[in-house]
Protein backbone atom coordinates (compact mmCIF):
# COMPACT_ATOMS: atom_id res chain seq x y z
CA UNK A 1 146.98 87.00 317.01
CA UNK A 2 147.29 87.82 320.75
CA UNK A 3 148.91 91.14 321.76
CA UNK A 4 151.80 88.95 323.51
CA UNK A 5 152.80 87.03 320.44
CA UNK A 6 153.07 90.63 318.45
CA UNK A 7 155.31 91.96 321.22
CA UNK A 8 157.38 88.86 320.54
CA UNK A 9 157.49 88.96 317.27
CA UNK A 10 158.82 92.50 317.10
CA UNK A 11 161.33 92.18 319.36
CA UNK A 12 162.51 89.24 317.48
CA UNK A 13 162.54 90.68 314.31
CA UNK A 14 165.14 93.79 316.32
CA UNK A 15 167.16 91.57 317.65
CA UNK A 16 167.90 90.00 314.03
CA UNK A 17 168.38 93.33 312.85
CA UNK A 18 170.73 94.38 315.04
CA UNK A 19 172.86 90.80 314.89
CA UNK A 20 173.24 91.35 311.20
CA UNK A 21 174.25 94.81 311.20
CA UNK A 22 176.99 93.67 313.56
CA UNK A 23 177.67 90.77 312.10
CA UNK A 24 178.73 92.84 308.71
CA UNK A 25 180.65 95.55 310.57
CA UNK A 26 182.85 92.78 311.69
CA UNK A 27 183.52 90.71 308.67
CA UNK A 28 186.78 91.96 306.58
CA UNK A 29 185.12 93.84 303.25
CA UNK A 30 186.71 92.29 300.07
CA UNK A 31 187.57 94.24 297.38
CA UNK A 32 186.54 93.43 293.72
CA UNK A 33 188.84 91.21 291.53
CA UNK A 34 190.43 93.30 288.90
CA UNK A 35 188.91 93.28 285.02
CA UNK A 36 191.68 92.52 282.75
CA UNK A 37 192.37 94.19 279.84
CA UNK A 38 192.80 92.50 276.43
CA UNK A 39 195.38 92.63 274.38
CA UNK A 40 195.61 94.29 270.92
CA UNK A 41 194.58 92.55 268.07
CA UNK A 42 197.12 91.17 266.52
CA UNK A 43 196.15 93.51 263.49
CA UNK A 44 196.59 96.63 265.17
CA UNK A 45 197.97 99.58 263.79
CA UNK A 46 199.77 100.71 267.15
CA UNK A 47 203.61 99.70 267.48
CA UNK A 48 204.11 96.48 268.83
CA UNK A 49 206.10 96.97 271.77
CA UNK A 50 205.02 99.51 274.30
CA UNK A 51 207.54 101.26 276.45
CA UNK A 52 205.83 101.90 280.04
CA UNK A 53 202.37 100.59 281.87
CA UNK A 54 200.60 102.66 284.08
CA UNK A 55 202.65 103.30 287.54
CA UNK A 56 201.85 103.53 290.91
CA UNK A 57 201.71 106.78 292.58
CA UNK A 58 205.08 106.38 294.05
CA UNK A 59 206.43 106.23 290.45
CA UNK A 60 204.14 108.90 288.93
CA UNK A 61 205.95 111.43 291.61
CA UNK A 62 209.43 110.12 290.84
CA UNK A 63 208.41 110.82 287.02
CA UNK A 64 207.33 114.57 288.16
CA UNK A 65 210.34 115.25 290.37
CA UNK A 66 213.25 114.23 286.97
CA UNK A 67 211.47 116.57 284.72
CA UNK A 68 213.48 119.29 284.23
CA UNK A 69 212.14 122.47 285.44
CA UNK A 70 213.30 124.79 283.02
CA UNK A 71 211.46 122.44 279.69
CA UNK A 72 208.41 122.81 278.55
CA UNK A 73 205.43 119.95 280.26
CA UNK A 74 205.42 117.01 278.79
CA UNK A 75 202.40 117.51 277.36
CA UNK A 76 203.46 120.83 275.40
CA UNK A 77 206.96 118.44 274.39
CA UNK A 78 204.40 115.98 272.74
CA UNK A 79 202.22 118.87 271.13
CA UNK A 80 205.51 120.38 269.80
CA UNK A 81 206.91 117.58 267.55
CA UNK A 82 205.07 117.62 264.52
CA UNK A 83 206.39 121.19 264.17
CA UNK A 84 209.60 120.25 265.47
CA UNK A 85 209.80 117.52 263.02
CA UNK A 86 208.89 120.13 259.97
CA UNK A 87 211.32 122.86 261.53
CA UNK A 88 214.55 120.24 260.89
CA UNK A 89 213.53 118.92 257.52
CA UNK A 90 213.61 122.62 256.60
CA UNK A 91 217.28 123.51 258.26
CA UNK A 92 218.80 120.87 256.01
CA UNK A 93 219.73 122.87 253.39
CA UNK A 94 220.07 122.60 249.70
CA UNK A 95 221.27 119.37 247.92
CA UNK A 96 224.66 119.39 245.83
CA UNK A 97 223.72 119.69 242.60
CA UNK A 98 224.87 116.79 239.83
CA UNK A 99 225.88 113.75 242.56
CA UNK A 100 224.54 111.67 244.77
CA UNK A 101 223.58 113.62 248.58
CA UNK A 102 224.09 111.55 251.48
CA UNK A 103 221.21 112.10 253.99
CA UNK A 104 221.87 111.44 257.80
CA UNK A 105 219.42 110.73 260.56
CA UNK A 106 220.89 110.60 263.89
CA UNK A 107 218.47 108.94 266.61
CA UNK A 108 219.75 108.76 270.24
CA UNK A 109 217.25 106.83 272.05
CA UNK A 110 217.49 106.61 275.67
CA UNK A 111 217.63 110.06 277.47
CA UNK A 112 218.63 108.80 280.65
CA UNK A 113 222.46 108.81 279.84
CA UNK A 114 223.99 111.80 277.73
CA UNK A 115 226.34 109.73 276.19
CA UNK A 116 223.74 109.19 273.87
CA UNK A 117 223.15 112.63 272.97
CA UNK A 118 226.89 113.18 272.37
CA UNK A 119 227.09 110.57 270.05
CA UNK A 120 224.20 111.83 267.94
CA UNK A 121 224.67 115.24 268.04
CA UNK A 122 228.68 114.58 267.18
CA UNK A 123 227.73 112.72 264.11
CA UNK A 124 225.91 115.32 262.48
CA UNK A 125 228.76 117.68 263.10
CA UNK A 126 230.96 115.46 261.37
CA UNK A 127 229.20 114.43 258.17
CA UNK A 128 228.14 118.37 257.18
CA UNK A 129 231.50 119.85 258.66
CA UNK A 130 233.74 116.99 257.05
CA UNK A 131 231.77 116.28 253.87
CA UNK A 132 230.31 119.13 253.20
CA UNK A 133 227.39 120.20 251.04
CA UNK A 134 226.63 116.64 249.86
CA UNK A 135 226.10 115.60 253.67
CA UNK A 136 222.89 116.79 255.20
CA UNK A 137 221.68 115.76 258.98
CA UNK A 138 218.73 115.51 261.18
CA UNK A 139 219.42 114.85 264.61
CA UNK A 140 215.84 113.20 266.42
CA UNK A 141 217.22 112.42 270.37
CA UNK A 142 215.81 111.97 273.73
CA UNK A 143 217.75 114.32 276.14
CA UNK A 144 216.38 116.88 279.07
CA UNK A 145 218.56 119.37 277.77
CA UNK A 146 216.98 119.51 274.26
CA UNK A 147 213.40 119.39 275.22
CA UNK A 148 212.49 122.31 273.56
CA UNK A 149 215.56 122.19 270.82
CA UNK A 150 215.11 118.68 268.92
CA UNK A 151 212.78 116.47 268.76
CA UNK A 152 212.43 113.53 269.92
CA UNK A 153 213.81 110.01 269.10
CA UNK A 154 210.48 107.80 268.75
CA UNK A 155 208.63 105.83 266.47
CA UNK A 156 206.53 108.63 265.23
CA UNK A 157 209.06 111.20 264.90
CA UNK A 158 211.47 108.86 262.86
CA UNK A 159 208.73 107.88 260.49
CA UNK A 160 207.67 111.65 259.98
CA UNK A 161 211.68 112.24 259.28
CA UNK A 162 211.56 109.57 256.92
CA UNK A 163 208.29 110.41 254.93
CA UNK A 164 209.57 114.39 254.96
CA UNK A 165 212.95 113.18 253.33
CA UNK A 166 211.21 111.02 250.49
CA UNK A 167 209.91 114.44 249.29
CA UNK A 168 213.16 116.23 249.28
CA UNK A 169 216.05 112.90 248.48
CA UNK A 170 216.26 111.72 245.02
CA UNK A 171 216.72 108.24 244.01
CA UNK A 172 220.43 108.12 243.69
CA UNK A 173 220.91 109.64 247.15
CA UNK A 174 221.79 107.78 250.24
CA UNK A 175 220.07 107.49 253.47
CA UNK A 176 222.21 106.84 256.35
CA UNK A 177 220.20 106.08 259.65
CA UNK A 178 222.56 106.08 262.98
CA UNK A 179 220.59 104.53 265.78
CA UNK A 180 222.53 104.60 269.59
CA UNK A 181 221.18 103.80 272.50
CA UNK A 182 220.57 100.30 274.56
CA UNK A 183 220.09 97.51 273.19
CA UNK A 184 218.17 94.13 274.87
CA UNK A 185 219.24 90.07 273.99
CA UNK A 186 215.62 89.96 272.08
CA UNK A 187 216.92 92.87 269.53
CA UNK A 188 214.75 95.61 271.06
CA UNK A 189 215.79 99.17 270.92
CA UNK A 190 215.40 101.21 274.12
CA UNK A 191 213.15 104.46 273.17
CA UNK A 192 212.52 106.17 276.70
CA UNK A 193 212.62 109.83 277.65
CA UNK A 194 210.15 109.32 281.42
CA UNK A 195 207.47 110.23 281.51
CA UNK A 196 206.17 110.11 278.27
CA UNK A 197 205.46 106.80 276.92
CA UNK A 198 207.02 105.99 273.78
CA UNK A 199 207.70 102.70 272.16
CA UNK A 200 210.51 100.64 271.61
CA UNK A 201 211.72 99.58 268.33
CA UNK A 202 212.78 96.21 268.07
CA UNK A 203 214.75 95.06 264.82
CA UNK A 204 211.67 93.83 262.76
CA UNK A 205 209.89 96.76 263.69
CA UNK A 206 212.94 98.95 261.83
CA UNK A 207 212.86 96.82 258.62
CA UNK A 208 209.22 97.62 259.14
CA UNK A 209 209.66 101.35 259.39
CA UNK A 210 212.38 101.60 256.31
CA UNK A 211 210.22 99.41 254.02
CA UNK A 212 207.86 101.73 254.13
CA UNK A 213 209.86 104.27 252.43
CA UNK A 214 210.99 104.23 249.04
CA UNK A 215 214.87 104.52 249.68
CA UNK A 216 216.96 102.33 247.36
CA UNK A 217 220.18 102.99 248.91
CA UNK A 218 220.50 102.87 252.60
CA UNK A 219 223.29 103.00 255.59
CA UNK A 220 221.83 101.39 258.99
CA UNK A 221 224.08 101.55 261.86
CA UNK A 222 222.89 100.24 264.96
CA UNK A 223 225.07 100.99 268.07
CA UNK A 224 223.44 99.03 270.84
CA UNK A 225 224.23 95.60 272.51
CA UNK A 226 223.14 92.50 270.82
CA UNK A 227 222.41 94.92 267.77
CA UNK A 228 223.96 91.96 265.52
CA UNK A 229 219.89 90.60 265.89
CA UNK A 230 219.38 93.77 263.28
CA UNK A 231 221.17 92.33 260.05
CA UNK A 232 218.90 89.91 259.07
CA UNK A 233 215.50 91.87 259.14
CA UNK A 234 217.89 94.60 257.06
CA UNK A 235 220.24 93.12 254.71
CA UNK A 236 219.27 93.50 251.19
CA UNK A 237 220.85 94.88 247.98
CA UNK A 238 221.23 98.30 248.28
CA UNK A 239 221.37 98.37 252.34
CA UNK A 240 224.65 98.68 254.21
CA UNK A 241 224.66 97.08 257.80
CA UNK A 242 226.82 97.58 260.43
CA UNK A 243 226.17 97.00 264.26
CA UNK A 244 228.25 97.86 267.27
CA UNK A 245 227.88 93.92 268.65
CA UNK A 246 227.17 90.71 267.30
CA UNK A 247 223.88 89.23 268.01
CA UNK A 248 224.66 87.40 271.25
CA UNK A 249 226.88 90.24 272.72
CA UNK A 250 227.53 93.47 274.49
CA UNK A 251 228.86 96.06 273.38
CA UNK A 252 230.30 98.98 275.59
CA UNK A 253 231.18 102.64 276.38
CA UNK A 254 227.72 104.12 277.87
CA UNK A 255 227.36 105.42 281.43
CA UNK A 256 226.94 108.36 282.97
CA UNK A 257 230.83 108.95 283.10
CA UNK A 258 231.48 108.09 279.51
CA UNK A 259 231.28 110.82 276.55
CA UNK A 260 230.89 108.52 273.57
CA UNK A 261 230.36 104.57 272.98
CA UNK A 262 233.47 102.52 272.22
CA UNK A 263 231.63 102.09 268.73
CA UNK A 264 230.86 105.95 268.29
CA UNK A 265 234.70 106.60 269.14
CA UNK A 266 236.01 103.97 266.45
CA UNK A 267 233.73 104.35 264.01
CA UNK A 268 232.89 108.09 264.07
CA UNK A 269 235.96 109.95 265.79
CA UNK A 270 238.40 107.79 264.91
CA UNK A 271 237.78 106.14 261.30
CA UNK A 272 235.53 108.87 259.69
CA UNK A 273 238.21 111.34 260.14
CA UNK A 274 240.76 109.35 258.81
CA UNK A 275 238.76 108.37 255.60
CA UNK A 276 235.45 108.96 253.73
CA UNK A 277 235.23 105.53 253.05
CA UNK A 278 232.26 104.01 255.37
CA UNK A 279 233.14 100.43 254.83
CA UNK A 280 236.64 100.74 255.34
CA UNK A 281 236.38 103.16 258.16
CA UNK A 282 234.11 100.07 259.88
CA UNK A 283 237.17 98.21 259.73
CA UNK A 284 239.68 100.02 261.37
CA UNK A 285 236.91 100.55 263.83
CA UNK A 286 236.69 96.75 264.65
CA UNK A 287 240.22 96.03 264.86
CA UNK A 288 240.68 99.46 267.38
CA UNK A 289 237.44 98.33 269.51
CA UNK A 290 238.81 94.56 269.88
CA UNK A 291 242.18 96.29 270.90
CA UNK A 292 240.73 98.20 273.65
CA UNK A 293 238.58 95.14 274.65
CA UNK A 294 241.65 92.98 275.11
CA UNK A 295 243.05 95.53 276.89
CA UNK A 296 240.10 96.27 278.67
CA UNK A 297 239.52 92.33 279.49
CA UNK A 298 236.21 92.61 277.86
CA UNK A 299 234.42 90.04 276.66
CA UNK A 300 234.81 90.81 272.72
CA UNK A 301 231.80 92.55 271.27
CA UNK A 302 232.92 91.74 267.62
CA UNK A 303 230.71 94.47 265.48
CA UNK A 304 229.65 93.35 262.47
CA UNK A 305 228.78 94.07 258.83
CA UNK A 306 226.70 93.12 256.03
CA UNK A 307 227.66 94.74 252.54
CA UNK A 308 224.52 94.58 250.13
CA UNK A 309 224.65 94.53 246.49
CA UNK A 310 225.51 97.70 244.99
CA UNK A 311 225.64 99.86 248.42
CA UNK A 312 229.39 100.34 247.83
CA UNK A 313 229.18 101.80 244.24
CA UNK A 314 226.81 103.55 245.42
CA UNK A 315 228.68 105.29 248.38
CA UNK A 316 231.54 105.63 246.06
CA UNK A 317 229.98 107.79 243.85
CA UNK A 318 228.59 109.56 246.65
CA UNK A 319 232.38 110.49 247.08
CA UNK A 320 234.39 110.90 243.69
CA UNK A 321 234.87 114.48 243.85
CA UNK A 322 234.65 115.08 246.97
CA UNK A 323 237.21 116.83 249.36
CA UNK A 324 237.45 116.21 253.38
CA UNK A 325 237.67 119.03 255.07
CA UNK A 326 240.12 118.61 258.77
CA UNK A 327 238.94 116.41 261.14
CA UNK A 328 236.20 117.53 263.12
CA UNK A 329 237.27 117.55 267.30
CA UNK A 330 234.85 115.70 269.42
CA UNK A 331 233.22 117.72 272.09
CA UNK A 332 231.02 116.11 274.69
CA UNK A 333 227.94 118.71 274.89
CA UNK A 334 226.55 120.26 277.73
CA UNK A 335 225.63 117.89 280.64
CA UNK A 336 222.20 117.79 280.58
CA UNK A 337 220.19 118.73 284.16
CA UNK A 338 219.21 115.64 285.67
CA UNK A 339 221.75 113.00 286.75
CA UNK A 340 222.05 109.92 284.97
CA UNK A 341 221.85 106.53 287.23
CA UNK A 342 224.27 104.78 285.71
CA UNK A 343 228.34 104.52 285.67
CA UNK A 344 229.88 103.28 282.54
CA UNK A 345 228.85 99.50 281.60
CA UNK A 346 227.85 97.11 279.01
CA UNK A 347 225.34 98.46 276.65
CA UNK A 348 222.25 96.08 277.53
């Protein structure tokens, strides 16, 4: 080949070079398309319904900034529960001898709003104070302030509660399971203390959880909107129902300037001081709540009850013999240090 032609040849073979170097510094560089992820099988032994996803960085930082300064990391709350858990099956003290011992768990959910806390923490003043040593109470919540105090309201925590008091209850005793916190139109539970991610609980999930457990007489209250959805995953002889709402509706009292849920006042402050009579104290608590809904111009929330076979004997026997003490005065507790977002609403 002549020495002209090579000359050519090479400068060519630059010139391309250089064009497509250029050519790729211009174009716009495309990122990747994302892999999704599958879902779960459908036999997995994870909780159906998770609570958060993974957020953005924004988020992550808004996360960092609510934690309360003065708690222990997230990570050392999470390490904490099991002995947590352990700790307040041991507090609860020895059973009344020759009767039936009526077993509370309290479980405030959401610890965004303290009103949730209140409620829970007021309840298990009421049933050991007022009932005395036939009443014992566990109080699982989601709060800032009680970080390092009680443990949390999840899934885990209130099936550990459950398994620890099928060692200690005896079959004549009754469990009585007081869930607050919101409540969504497809009967899920909200379970959220940012930024750890727990679960929700929806209603078949709970009939899930209790079934589990070998408790033949049970009290379920759900105070939550829409927590009418509950009753028919959890009616059954031997089970006592009673929800702040019917299925399709709201019920009200939270918010960040309310102390205690319309229900909680009724039912707890109200009717359990009044009588020791669950069923009947649910009454009076419906006919006060619809009062202060008319008055209120609320759409009514109309709580509701299912009665199964044998509950009431049951709960009756639970209290022949046994003396009320006063009523027990309802004291919100101590704010807890981050603000919550919302003012009083419906209960959604």
């Amino acid at each position: 080949m002549a020495p002209g032609l090579n000359m050519r040849t090479l400068v060519t073979a630059l010139l391309a070079f250089a064009a497509g170097v250029l050519l790729m510094l211009l174009l716009p560089v495309h990122a990747p398309a994302p892999v999704p992820v599958a879902p779960a099988a459908a036999g997995s032994a994870q909780p159906a319904h998770a609570a958060s996803t993974v957020a953005d960085d924004g988020d992550e930082d808004e996360d960092a900034n609510s934690w309360p300064s003065q708690a222990p990391t997230p990570e050392q709350v999470l390490y904490a529960q099991p002995t947590m858990v352990r700790d307040a099956l041991a507090k609860l003290g020895a059973r009344a001898p020759g009767r039936p011992n009526l077993y509370l768990v309290a479980f405030a959910g959401d610890g965004g709003e303290d009103v949730f806390r209140n409620e829970a923490e007021y309840a298990a003043q009421l049933f050991t104070r007022r009932f005395g040593s036939a009443a014992h109470a566990l109080v699982l919540e989601n709060n800032p302030a009680t970080l390092a105090t009680r443990p949390l309201a999840d899934w885990s925590n209130l099936e550990a509660a459950l398994d620890g008091l099928a060692k200690v209850m005896r079959p004549d005793d009754v469990l009585l399971l007081y869930l607050t916190t919101h409540g969504s139109e497809d009967h899920q539970l909200l379970v959220d203390m940012d930024p750890l991610p727990l679960d929700q609980i929806g209603a078949q999930d709970l009939a899930g959880i209790l079934a589990e457990h070998p408790f033949k007489w049970k009290v379920v209250v759900v105070n939550a909107c829409y927590s009418g959805g509950f009753i028919p995953p959890l009616k059954g002889a031997g089970t006592l129902v009673l929800t702040a709402a019917r299925a399709d509706r709201s019920s009200f009292g939270c918010g960040s300037e309310s102390d205690i849920t319309y229900f909680g006042h009724a039912w707890l402050v109200d009717a359990l001081n009044r009588t020791d009579d669950l069923v009947a104290a649910f009454r009076q608590a419906r006919a006060e709540i619809a009062r202060w809904e008319q008055r209120d111009k609320l759409t009514p929330s109309e709580p509701q009850i299912d009665v199964g076979k044998g509950i009431e004997a049951q709960l009756a026997a639970w209290r022949k013999g046994l003396v009320p003490g006063p009523a027990v005065p309802f004291t919100p507790a101590a704010p807890a240090p981050a603000p919550a977002a919302s003012a009083i609403a419906p209960m959604p």
